[in-house]
PDB file of N, CA and C in Angstrom:
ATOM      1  N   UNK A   1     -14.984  13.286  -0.424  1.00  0.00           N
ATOM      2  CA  UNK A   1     -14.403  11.981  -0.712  1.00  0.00           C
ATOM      3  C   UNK A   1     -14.942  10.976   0.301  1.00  0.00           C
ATOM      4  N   UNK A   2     -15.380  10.038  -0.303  1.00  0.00           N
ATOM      5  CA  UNK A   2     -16.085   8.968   0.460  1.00  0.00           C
ATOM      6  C   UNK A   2     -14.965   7.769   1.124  1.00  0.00           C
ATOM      7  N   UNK A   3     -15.032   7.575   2.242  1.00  0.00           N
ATOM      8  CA  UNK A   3     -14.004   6.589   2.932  1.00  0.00           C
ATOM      9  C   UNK A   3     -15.017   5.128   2.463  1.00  0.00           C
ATOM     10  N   UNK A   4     -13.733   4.137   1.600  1.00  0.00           N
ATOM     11  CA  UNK A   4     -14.574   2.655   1.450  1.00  0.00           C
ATOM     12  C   UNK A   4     -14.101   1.440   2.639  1.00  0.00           C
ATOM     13  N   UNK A   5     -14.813   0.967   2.684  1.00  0.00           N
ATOM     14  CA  UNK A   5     -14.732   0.201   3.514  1.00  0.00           C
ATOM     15  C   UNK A   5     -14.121  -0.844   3.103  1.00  0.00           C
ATOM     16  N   UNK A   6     -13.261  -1.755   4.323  1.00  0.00           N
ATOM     17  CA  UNK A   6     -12.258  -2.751   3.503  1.00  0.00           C
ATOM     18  C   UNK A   6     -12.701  -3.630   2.292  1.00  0.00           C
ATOM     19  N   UNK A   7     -13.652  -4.506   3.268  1.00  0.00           N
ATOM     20  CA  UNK A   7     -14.115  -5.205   1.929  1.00  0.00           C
ATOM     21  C   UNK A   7     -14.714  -4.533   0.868  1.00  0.00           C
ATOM     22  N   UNK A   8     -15.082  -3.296   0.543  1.00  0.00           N
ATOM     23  CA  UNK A   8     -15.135  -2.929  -1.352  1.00  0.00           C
ATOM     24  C   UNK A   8     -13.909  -2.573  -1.352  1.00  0.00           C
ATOM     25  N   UNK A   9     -12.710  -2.321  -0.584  1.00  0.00           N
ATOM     26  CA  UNK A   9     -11.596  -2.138  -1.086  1.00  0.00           C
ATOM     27  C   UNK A   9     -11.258  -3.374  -2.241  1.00  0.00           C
ATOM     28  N   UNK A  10     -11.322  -4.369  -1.265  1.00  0.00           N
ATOM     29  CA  UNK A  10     -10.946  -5.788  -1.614  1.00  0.00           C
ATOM     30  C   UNK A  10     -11.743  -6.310  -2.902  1.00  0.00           C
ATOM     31  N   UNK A  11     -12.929  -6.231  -2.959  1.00  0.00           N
ATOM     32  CA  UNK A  11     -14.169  -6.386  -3.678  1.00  0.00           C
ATOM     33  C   UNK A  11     -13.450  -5.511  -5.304  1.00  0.00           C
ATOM     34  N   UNK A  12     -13.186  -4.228  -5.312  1.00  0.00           N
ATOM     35  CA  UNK A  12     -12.831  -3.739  -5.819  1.00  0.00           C
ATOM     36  C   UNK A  12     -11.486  -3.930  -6.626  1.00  0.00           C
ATOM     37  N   UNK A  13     -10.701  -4.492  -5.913  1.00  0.00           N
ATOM     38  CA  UNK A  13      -9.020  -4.744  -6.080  1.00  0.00           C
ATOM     39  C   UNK A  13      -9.317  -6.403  -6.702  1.00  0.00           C
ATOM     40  N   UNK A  14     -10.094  -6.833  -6.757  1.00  0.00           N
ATOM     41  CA  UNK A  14     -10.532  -8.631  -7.042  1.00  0.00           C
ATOM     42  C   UNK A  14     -11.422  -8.256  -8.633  1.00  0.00           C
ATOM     43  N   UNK A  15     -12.250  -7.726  -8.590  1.00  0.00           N
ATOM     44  CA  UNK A  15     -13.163  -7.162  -9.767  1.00  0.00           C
ATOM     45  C   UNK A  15     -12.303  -6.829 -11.141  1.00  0.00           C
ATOM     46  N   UNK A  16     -11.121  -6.361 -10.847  1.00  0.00           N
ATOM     47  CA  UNK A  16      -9.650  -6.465 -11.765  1.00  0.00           C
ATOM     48  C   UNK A  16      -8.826  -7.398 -12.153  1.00  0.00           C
ATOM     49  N   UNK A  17      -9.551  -8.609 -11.035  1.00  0.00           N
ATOM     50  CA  UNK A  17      -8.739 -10.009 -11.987  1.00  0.00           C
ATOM     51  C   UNK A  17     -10.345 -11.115 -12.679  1.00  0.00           C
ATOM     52  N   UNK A  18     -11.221 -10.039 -11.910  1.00  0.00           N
ATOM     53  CA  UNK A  18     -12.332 -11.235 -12.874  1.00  0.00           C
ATOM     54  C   UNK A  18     -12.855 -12.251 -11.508  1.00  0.00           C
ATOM     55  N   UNK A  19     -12.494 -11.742 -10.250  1.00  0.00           N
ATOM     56  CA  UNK A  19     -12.737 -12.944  -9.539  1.00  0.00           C
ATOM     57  C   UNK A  19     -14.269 -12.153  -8.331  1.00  0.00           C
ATOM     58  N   UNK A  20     -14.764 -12.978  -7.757  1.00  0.00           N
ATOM     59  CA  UNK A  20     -15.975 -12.649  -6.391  1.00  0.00           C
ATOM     60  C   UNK A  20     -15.713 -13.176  -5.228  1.00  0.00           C
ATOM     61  N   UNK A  21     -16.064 -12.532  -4.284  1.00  0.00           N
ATOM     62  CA  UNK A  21     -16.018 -13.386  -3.119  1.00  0.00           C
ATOM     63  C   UNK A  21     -17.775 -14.017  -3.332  1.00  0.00           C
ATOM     64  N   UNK A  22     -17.144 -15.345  -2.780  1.00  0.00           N
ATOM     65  CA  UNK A  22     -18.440 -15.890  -2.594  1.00  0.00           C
ATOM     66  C   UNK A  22     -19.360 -16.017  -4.045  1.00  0.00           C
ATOM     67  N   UNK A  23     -18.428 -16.126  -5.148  1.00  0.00           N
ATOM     68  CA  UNK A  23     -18.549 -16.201  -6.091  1.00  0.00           C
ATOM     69  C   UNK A  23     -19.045 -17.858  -6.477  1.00  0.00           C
ATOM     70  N   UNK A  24     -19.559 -18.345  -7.605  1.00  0.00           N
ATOM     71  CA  UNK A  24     -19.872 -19.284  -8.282  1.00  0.00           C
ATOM     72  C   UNK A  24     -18.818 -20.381  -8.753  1.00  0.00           C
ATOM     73  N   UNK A  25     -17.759 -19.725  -9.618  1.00  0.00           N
ATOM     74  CA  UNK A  25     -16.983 -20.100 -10.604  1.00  0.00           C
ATOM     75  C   UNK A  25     -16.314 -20.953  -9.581  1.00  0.00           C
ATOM     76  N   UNK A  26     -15.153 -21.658 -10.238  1.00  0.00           N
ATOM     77  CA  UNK A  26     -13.920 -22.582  -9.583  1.00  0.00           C
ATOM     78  C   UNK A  26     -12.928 -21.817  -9.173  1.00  0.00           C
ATOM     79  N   UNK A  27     -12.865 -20.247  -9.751  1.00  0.00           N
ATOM     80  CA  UNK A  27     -11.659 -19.387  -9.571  1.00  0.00           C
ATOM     81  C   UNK A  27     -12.339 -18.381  -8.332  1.00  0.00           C
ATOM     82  N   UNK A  28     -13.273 -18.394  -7.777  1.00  0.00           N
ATOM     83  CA  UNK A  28     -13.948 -17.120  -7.056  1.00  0.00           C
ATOM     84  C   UNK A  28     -13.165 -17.465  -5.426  1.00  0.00           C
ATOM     85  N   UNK A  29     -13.241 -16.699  -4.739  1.00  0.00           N
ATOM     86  CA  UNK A  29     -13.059 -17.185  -3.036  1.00  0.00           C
ATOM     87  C   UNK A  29     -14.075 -17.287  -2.437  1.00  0.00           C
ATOM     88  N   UNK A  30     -14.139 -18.270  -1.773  1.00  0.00           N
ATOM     89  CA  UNK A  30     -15.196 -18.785  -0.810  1.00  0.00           C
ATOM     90  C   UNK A  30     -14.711 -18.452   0.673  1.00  0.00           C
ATOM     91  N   UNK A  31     -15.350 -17.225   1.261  1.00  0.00           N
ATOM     92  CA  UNK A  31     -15.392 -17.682   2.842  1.00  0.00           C
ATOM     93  C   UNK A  31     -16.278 -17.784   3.641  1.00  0.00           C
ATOM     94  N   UNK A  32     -15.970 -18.756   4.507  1.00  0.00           N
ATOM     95  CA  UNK A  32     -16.669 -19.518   5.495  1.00  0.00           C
ATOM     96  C   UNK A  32     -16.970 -18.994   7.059  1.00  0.00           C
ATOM     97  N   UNK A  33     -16.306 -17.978   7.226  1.00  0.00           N
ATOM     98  CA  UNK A  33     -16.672 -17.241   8.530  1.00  0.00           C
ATOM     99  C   UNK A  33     -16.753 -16.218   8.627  1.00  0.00           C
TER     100      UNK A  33
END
């Protein structure tokens, strides 16, 4: 069993509403640091 790392946790848990980080759309999250 492979340990994921937070962010594909997150990446993963977001991919289920349709959204990206650092995504394009008006609905995606943008971060800055």
């Amino acid at each position: 069993m492979a340990i994921k790392s937070m962010k594909q946790i997150v990446q993963d848990f977001l991919d289920r509403a349709d959204v990206k980080i650092n995504g394009k759309r008006p609905w995606d999250i943008q971060v800055n640091n």
